[in-house]
Protein backbone atom coordinates (compact mmCIF):
# COMPACT_ATOMS: atom_id res chain seq x y z
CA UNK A 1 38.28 20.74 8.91
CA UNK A 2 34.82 22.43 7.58
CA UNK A 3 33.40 21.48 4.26
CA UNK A 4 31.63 24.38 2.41
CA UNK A 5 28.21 23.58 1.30
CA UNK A 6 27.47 23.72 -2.54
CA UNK A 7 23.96 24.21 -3.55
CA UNK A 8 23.96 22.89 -6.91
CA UNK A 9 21.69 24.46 -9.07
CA UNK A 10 19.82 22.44 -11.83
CA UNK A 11 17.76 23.92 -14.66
CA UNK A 12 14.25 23.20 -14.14
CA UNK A 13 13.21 19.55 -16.24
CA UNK A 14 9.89 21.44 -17.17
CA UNK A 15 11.61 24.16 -18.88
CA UNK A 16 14.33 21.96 -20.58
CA UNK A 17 11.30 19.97 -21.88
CA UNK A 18 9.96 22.50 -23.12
CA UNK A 19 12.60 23.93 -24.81
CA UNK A 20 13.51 20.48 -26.62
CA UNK A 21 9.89 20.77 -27.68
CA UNK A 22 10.19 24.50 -29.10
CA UNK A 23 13.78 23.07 -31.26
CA UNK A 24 11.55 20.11 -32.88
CA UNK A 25 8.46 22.73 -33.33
CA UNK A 26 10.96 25.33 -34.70
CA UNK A 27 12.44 22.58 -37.22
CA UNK A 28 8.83 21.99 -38.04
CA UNK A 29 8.29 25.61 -39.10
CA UNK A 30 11.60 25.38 -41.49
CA UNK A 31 10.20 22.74 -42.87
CA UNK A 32 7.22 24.95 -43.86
CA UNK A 33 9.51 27.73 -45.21
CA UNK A 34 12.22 25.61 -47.01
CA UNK A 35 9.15 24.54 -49.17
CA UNK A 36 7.68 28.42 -49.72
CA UNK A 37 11.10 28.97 -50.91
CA UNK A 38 11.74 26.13 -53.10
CA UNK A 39 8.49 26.49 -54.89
CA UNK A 40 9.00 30.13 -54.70
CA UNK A 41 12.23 29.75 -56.78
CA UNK A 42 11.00 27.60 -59.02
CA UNK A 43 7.82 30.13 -59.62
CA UNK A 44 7.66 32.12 -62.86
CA UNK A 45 5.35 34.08 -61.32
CA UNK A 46 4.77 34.71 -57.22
CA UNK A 47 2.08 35.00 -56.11
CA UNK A 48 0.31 34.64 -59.22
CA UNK A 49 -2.58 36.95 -60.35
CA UNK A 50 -5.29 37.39 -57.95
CA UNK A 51 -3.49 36.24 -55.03
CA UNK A 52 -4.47 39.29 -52.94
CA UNK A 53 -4.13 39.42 -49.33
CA UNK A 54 -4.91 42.01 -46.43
CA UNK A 55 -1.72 43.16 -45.74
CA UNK A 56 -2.62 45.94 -44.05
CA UNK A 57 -5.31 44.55 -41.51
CA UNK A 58 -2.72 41.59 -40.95
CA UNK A 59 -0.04 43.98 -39.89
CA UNK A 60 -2.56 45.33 -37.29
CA UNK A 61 -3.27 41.87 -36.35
CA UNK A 62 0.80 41.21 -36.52
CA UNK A 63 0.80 44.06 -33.77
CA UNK A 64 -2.03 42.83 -31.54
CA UNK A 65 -0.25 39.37 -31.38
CA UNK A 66 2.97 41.17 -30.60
CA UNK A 67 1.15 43.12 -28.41
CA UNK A 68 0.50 39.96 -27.12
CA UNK A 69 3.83 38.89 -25.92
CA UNK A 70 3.96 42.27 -23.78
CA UNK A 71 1.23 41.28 -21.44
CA UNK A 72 2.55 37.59 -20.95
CA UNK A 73 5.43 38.84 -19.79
CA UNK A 74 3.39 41.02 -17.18
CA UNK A 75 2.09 37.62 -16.71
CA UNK A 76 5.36 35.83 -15.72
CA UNK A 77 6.44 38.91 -13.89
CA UNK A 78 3.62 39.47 -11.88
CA UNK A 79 3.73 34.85 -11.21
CA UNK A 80 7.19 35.76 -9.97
CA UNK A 81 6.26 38.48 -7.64
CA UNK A 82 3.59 35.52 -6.11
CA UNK A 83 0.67 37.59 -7.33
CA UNK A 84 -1.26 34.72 -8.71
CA UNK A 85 -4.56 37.08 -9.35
CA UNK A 86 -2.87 39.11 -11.35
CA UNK A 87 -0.75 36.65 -13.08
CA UNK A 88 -4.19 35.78 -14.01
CA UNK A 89 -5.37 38.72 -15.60
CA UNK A 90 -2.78 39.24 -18.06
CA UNK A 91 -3.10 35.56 -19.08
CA UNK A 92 -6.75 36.57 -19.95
CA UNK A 93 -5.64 39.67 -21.39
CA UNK A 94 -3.13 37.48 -23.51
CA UNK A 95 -5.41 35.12 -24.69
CA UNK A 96 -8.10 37.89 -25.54
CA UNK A 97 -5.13 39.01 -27.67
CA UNK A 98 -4.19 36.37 -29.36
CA UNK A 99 -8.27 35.32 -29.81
CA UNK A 100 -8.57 38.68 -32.02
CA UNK A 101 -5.39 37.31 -33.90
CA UNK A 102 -7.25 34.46 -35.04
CA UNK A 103 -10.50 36.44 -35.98
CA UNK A 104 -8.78 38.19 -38.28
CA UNK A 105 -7.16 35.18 -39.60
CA UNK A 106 -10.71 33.53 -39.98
CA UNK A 107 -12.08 36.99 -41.49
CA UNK A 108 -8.91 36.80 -43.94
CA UNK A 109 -9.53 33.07 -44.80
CA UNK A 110 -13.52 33.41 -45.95
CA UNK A 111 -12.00 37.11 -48.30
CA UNK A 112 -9.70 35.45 -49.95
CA UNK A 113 -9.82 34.72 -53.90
CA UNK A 114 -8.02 31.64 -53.68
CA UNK A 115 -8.17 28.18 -51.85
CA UNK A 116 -6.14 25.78 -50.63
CA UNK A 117 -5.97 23.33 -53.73
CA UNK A 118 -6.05 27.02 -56.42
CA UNK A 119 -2.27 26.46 -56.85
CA UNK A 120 1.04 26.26 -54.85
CA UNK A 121 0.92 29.64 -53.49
CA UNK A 122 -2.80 28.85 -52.00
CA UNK A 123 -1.29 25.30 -50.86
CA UNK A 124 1.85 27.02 -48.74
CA UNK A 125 -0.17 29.96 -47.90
CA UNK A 126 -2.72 27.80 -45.71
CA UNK A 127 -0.47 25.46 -44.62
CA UNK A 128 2.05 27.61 -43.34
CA UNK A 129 -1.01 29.84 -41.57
CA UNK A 130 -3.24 26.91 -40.62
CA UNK A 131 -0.60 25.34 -39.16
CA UNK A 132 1.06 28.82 -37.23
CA UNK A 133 -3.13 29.27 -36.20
CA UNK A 134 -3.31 25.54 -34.49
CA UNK A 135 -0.20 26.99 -32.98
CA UNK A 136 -1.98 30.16 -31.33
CA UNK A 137 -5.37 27.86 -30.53
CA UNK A 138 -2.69 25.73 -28.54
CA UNK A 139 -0.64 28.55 -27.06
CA UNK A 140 -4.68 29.85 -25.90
CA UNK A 141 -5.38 26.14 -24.75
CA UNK A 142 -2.13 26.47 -22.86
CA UNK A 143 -3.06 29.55 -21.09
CA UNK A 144 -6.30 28.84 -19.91
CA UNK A 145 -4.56 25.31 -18.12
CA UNK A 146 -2.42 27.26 -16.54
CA UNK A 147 -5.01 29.14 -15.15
CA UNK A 148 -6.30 26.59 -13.90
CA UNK A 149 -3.23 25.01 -12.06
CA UNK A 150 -2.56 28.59 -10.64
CA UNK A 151 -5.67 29.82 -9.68
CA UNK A 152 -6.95 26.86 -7.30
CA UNK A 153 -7.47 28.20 -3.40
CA UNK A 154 -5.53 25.38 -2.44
CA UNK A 155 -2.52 25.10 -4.68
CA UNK A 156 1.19 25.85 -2.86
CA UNK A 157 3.36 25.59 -5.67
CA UNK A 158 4.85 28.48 -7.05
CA UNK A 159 2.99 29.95 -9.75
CA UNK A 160 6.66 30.95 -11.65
CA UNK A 161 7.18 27.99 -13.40
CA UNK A 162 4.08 26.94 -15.48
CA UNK A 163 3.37 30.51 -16.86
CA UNK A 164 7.39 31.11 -17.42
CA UNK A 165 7.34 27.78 -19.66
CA UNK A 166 3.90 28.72 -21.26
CA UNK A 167 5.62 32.08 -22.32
CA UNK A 168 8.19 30.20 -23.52
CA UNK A 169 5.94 28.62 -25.90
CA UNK A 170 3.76 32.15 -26.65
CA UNK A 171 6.50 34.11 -27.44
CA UNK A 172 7.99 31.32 -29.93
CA UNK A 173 4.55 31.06 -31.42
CA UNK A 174 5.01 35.27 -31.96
CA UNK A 175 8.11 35.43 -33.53
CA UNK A 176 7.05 32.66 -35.98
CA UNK A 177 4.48 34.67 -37.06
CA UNK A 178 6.49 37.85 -37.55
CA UNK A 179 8.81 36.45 -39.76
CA UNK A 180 6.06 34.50 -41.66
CA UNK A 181 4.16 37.94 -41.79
CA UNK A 182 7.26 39.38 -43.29
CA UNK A 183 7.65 36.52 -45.45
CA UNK A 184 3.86 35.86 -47.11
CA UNK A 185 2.80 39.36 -46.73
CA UNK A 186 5.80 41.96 -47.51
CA UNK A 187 8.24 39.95 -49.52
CA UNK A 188 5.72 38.36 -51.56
């Protein structure tokens, strides 16, 4: 009597790691918005007077970062075809991307009337992009170790993995911002 082989297939502990990371990060960022709503509601006025922002040159920058999430995923796909140079280059690309995200975030943050201590709107308003920025610096920081792991002469393991799990992260870190773009900028 013959015994059929199974081949069990497991999901990768990297990626469920990573994952379980996103949910607490993603709980984080509710966090952030349950208390832009609350003192939202409890406003009489929101924003108040002279809370201008560049919602026009954000929504560019909106676009570059979700521009962004195009070339990482010529990233993964090119890691999964084995092509490790190019994998490469659209990481670079990437992080050029998301490194003109944060210029204009730095522009944004030396134009605007109002600080971080002004009043609650200034206090959720940097938190909530201070906090999504440390994101993108991390997402960047990310990138450029992956690089590293995948771009060594004498590394063997597949190149798949790390930059699958570090788009995992980017892309998370993108839709964040959209809805906190639609949220701080075109709700108001």
């Amino acid at each position: 009597m013959a015994v059929a082989s199974q081949t069990v297939r497991r999901p990768s502990l990297l990626g469920v790691g990573v994952v379980v990371w996103l949910s607490s990060e993603l709980m984080f960022f509710a966090g952030l918005f349950a208390a832009y709503f609350t003192l939202r509601s409890s406003a009489s006025v929101w924003p108040p007077a002279g809370a201008e922002l560049a919602t026009a040159r954000t929504g560019l920058a909106t676009a570059v970062l979700v521009g962004s999430s195009f070339t990482m995923h010529l990233a993964v796909k090119a890691s999964e075809a084995g092509d490790r140079r190019m994998a490469v280059r659209w990481l670079l690309v990437t992080m050029g991307l998301g490194t003109l995200f944060l210029g204009n975030q730095l522009l944004e943050y030396t134009q605007l009337p109002f600080s971080i201590s002004s009043h609650a709107y200034g206090s959720m308003f940097y938190l909530m992009t201070g906090f999504h920025g440390l994101h993108v610096i991390g997402g960047i920081g990310f990138m450029a170790a992956v690089i590293v792991i995948i771009s060594g002469t004498t590394s063997r393991s597949p190149s798949a993995p790390p930059v699958t799990v570090c788009a995992y992260y980017w892309h998370f870190v993108d839709v964040v911002w959209v809805v906190m773009y639609s949220t701080i900028y075109l709700l108001r």
